[in-house]
Structure formats: C-alpha cells, structure tokens
N, C-alpha and C. Protein backbone atom coordinates (compact mmCIF):
# COMPACT_ATOMS: atom_id res chain seq x y z
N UNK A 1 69.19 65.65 100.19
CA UNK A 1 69.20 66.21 101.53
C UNK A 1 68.33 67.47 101.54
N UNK A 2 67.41 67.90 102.50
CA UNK A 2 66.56 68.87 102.52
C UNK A 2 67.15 69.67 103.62
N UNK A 3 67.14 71.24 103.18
CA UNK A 3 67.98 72.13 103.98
C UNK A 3 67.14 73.21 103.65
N UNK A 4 67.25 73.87 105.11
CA UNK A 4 66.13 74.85 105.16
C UNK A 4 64.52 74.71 104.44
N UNK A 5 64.18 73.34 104.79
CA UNK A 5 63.22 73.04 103.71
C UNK A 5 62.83 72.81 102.64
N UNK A 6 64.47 72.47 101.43
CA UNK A 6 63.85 72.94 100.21
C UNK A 6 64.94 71.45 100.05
N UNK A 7 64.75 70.78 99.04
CA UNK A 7 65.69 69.78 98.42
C UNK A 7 66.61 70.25 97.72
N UNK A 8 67.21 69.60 97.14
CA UNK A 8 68.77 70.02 96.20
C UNK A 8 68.43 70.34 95.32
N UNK A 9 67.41 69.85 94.46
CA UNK A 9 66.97 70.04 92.95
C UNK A 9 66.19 71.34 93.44
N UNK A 10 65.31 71.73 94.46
CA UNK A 10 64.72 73.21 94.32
C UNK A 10 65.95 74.10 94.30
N UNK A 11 67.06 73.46 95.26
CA UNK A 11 68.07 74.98 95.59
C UNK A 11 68.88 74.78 94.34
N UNK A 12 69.14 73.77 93.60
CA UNK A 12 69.68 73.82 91.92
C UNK A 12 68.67 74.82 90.70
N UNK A 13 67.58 74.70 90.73
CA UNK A 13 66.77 75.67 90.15
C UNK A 13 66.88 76.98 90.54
N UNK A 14 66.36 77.41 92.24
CA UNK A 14 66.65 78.49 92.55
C UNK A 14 68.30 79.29 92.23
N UNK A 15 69.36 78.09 92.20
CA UNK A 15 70.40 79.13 92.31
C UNK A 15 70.67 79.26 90.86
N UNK A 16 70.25 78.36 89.67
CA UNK A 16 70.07 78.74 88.25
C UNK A 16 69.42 79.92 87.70
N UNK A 17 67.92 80.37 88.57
CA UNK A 17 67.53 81.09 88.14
C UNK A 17 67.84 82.59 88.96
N UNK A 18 68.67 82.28 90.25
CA UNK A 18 69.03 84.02 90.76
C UNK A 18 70.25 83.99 90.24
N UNK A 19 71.43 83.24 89.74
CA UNK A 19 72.24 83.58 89.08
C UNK A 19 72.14 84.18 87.23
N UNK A 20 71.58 83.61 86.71
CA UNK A 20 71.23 84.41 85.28
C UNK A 20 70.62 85.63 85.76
N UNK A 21 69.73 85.69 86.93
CA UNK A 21 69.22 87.14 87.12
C UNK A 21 69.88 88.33 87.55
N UNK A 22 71.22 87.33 88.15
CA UNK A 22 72.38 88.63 89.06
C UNK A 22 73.20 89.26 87.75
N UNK A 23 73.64 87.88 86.70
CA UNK A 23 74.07 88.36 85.41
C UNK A 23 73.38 89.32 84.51
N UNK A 24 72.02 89.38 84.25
CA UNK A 24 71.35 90.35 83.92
C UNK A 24 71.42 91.91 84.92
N UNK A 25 70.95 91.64 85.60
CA UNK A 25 72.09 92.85 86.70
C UNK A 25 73.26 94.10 86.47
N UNK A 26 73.90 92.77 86.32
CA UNK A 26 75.36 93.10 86.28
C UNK A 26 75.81 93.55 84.68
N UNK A 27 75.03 93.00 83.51
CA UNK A 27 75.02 93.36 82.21
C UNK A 27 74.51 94.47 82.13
N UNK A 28 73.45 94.92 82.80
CA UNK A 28 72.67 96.65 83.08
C UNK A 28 73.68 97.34 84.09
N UNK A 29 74.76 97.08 84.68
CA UNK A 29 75.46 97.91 85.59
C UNK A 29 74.68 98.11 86.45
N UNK A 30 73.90 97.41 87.17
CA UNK A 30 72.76 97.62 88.27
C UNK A 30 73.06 96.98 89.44
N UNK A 31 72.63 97.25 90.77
CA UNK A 31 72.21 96.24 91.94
C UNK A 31 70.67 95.76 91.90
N UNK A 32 70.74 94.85 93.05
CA UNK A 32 69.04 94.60 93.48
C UNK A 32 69.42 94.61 94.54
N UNK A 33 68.04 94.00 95.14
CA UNK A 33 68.01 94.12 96.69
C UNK A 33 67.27 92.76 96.34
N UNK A 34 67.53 91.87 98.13
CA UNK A 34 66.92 91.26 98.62
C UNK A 34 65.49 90.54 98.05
N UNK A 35 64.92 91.68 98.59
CA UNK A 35 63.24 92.01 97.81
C UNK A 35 63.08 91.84 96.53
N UNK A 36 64.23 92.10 95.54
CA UNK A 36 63.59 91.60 94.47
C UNK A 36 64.59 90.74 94.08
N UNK A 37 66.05 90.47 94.18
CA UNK A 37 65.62 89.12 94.24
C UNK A 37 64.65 88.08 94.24
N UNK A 38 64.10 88.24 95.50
CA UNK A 38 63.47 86.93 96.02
C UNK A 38 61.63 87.23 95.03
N UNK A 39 61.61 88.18 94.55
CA UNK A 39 60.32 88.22 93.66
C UNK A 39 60.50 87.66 92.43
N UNK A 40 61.64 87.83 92.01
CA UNK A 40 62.30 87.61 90.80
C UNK A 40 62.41 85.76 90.36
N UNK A 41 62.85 85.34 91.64
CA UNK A 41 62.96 83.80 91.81
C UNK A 41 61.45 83.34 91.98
N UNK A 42 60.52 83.76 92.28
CA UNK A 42 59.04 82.87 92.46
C UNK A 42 58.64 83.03 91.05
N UNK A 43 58.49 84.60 90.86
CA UNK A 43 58.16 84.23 89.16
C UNK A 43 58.82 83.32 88.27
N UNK A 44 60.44 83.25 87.87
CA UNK A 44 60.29 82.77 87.25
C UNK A 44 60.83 80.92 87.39
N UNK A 45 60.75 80.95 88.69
CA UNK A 45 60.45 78.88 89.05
C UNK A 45 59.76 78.77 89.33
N UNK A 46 58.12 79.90 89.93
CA UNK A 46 56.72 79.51 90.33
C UNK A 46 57.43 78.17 91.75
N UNK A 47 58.25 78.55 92.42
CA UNK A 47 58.73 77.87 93.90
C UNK A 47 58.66 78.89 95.01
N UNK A 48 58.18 78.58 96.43
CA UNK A 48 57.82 79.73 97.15
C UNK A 48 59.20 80.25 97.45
N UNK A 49 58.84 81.81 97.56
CA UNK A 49 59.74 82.52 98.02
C UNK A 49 60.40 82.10 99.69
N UNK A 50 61.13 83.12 99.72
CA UNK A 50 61.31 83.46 101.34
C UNK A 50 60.96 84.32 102.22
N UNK A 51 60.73 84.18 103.13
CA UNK A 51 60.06 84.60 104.06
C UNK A 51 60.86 85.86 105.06
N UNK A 52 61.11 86.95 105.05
CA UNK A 52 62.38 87.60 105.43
C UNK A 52 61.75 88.28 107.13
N UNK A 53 60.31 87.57 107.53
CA UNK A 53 60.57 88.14 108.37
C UNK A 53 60.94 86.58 109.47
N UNK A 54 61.31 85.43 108.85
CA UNK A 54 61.97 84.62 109.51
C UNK A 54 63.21 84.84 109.60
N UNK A 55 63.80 84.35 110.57
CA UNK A 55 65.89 84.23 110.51
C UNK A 55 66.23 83.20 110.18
N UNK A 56 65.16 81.90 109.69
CA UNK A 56 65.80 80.70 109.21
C UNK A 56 65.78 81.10 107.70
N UNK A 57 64.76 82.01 107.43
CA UNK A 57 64.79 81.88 105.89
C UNK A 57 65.26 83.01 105.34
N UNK A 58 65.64 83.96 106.24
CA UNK A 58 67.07 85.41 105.63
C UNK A 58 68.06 84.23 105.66
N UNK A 59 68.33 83.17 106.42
CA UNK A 59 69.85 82.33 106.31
C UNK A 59 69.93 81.29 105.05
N UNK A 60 68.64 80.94 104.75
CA UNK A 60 68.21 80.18 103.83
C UNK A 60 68.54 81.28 102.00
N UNK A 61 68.42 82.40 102.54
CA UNK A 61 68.40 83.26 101.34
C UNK A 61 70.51 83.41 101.13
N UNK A 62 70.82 83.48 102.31
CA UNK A 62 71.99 83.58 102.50
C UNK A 62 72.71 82.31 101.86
N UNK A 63 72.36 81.23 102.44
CA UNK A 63 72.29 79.66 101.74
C UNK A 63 72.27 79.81 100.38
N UNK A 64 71.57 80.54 99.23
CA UNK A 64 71.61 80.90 97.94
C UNK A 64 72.10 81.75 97.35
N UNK A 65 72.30 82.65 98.07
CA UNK A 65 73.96 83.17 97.78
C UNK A 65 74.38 82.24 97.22
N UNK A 66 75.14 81.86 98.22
CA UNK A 66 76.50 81.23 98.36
C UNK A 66 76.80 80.47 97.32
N UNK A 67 75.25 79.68 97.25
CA UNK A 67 75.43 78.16 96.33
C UNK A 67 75.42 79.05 94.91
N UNK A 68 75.16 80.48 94.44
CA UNK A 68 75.11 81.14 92.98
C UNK A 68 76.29 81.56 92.71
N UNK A 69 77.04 82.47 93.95
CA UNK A 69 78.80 82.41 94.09
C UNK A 69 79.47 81.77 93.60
N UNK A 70 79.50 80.13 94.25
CA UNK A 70 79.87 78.93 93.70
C UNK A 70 79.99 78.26 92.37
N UNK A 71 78.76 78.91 92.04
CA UNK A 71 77.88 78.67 90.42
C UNK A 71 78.91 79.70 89.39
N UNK A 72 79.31 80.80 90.04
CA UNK A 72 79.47 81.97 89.04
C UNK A 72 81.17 82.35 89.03
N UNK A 73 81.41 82.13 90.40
CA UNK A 73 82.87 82.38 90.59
C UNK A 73 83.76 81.57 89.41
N UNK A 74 84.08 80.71 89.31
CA UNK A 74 84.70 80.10 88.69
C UNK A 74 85.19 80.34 86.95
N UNK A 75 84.23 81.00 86.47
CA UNK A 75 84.19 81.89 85.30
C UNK A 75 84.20 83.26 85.43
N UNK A 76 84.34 83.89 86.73
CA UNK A 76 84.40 85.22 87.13
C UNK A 76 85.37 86.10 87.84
N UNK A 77 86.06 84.87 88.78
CA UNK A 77 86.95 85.09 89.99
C UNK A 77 85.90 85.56 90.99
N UNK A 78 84.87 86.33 90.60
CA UNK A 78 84.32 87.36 91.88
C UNK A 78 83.06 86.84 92.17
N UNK A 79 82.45 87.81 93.71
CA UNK A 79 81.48 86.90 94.21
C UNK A 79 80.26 88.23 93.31
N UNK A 80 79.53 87.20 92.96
CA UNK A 80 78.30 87.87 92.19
C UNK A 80 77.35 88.76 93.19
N UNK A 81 77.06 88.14 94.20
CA UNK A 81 76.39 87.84 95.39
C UNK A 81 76.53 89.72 95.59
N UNK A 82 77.61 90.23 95.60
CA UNK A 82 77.83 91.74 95.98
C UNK A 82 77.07 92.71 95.26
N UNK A 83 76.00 92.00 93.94
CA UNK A 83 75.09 92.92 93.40
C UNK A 83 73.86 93.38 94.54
N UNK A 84 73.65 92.27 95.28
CA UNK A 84 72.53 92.54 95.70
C UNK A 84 72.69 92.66 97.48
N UNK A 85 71.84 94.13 97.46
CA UNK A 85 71.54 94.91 98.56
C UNK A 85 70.94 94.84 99.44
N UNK A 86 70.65 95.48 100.46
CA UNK A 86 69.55 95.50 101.41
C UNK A 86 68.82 97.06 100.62
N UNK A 87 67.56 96.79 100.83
CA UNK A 87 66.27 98.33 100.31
C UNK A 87 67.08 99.17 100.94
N UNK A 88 67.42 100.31 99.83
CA UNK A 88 68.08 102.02 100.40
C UNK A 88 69.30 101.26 101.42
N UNK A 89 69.95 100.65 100.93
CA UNK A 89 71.35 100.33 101.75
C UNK A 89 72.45 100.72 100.37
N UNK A 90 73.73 100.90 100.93
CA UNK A 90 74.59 101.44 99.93
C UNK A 90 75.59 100.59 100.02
N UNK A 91 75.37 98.89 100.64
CA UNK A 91 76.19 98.06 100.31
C UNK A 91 76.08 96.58 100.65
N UNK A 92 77.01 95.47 100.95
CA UNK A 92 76.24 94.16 100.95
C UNK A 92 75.98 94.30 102.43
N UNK A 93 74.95 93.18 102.50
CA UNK A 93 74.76 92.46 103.93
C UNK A 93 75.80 91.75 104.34
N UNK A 94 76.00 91.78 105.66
CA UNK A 94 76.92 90.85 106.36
C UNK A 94 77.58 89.09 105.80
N UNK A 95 76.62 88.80 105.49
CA UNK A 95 77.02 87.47 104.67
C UNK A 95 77.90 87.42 103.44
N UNK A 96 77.94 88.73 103.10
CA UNK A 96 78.58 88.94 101.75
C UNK A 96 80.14 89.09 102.35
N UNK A 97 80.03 89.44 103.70
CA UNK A 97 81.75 90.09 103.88
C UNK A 97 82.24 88.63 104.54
N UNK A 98 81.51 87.97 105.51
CA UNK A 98 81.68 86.63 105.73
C UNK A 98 82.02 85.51 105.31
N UNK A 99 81.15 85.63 103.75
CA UNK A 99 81.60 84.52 102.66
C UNK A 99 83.23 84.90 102.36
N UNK A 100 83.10 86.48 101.76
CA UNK A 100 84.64 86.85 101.29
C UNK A 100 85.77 86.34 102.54
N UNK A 101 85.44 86.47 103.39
CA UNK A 101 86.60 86.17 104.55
C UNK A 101 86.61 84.14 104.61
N UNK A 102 86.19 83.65 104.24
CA UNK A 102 85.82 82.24 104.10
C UNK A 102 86.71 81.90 102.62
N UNK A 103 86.73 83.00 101.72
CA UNK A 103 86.89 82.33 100.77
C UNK A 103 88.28 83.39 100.36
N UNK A 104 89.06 83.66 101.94
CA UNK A 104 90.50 84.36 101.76
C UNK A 104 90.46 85.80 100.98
N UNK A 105 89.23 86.43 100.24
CA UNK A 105 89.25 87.69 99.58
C UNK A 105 89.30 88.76 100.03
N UNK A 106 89.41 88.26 101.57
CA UNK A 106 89.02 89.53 102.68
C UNK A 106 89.29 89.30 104.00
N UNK A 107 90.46 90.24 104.22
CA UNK A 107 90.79 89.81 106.15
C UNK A 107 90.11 89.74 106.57
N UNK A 108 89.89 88.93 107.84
CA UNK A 108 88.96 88.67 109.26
C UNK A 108 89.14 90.01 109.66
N UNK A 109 90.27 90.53 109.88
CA UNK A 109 90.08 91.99 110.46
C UNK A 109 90.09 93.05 109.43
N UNK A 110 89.71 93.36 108.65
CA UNK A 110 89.15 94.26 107.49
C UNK A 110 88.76 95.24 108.27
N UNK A 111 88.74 96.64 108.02
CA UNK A 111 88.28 97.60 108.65
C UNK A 111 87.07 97.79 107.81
N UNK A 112 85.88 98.85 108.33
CA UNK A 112 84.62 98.58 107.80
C UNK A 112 84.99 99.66 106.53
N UNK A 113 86.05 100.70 106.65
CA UNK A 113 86.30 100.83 104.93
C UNK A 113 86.65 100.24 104.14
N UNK A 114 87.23 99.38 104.60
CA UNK A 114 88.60 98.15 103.38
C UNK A 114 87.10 97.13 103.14
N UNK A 115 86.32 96.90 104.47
CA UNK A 115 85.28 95.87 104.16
C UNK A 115 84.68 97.55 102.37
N UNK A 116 84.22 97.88 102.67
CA UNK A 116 83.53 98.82 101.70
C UNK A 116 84.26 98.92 100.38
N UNK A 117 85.55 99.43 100.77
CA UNK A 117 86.17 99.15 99.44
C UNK A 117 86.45 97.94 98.25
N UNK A 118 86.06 96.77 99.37
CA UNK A 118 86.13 95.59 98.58
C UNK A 118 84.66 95.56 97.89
N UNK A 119 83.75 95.75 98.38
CA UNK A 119 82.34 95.72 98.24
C UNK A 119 82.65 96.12 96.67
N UNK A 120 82.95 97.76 96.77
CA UNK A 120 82.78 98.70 95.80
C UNK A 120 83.54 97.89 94.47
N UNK A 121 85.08 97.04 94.72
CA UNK A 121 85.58 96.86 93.44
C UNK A 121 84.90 95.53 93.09
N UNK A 122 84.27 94.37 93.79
CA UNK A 122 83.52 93.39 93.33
C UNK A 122 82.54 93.81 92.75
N UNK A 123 81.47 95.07 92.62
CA UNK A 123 80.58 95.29 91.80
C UNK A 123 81.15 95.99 90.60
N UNK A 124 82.34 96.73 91.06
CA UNK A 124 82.61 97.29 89.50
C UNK A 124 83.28 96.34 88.27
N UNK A 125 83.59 95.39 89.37
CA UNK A 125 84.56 94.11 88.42
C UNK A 125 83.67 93.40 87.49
N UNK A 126 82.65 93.38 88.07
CA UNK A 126 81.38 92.41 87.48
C UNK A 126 80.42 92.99 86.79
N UNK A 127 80.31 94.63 87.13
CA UNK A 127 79.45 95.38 86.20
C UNK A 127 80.85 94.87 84.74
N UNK A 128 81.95 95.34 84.77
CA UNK A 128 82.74 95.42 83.58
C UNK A 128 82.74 94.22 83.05
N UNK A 129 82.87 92.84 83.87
CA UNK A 129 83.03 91.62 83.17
C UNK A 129 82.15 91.31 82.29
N UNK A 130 80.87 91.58 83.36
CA UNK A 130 79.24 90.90 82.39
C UNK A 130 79.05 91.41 81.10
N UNK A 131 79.66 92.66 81.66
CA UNK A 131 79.35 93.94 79.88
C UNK A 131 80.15 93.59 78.99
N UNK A 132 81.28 93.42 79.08
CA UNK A 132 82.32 93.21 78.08
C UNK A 132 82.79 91.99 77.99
N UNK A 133 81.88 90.90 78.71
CA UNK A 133 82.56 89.55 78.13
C UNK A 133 81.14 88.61 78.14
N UNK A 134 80.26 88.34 78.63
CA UNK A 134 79.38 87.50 78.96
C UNK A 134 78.38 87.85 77.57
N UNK A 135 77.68 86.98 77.44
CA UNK A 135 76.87 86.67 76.28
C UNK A 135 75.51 87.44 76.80
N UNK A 136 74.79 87.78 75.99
CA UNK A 136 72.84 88.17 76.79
C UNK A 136 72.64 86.91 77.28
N UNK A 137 72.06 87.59 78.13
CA UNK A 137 71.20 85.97 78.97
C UNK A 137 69.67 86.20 79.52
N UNK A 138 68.86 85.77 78.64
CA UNK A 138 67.49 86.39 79.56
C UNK A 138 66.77 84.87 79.66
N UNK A 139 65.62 85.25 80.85
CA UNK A 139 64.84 84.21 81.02
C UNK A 139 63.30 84.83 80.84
C-alpha cells in the first residue's frame, strides 16, 4: 500500500533507519529536530527526504514517528518520538502529545504543563534507558 507516496518497504527502511538514529540520540542524552532528522534519513537510505514546506509531508513525517514509536516502544515502554524537536523549540510538536493521548499516556485534557511535564519525563526516561541498558548502535 503506498501512503503519502512512499511504499511499506521505503517507510520500513525509513523507520529502521530514524529509529537507530533516535537511539543514538538518546545514548548521547541529546534531542534533534525535525531538520535533522529528516537529513539524517536521506543520507543514510539515499531515499528522498521530506518536504516541510508541504502539510502532506510534515504529516507524512508525523506518519514516521509513529511507525518508529511502534518499532521502539515495546522494548522501552516510552515514545522515542519525544527526542525530536522543532529548531530552538523547548519541546515536542503537537503529534507527539496526540499520539500519547491515543496511546492512553496522556489525558485528552492535559493541561499544557502536565502536557510539558510528560514531555520532560519521556526524554529523561529514554536518555537513562538508552545509556544504561541498550547496546551501541551506529550506522
């Protein structure tokens, strides 16, 4: 099935290769943003990026989230997805609090501190996990 343009096997590569990259991340106690994300994924699948000044393909980026979440949660509890930023932003994009409310981690009515505070302990959970339990992982 082709979604947002890309087949299953591209969005299986892509979410292989932004998930080892969020884990590298998260093993440095770091965020990214968006932006490099999505630089990060052309280099190393040589598959075109996204296009962010479309809204099909910020949803399409959103779309890869989700599917690396999916990928990562399960050995993590937490959504990975909360490493990465918007440029000079000090927390996730909207999709990040959306997914959490989808996936029960986070009231529908969350206040925008409780939304923040959750933000804050999903990155510290995952800075600590990656460091102290996950293997190196480079590509």
């Amino acid at each position: 099935m082709i979604l947002f343009g890309r087949d299953e096997l591209t969005w299986d590569e892509m979410a292989a290769a932004g998930e080892a990259f969020l884990v590298e991340r998260a093993r440095l106690a770091r965020l990214t943003s968006y932006t490099e994300l999505n630089a990060t994924l052309i280099r190393r699948t040589g598959l075109p990026g996204f296009d962010f000044s479309r809204q099909d393909e910020r949803a399409a980026m959103g779309h890869l989230l989700r599917l690396i979440v999916e990928r990562n949660r399960p050995a993590t509890g937490l959504m990975i997805s909360a490493l990465v930023t918007y440029l000079d932003a000090n927390d996730a994009g909207p999709g990040f609090y959306a997914l959490a409310q989808q996936l029960g981690d986070l009231a529908r009515s969350a206040s925008a501190s409780a939304r923040f505070d959750f933000w804050v302990s999903q990155v510290k959970a995952l800075h600590h996990h990656h460091h102290h339990y996950a293997p190196v992982q480079q590509t």
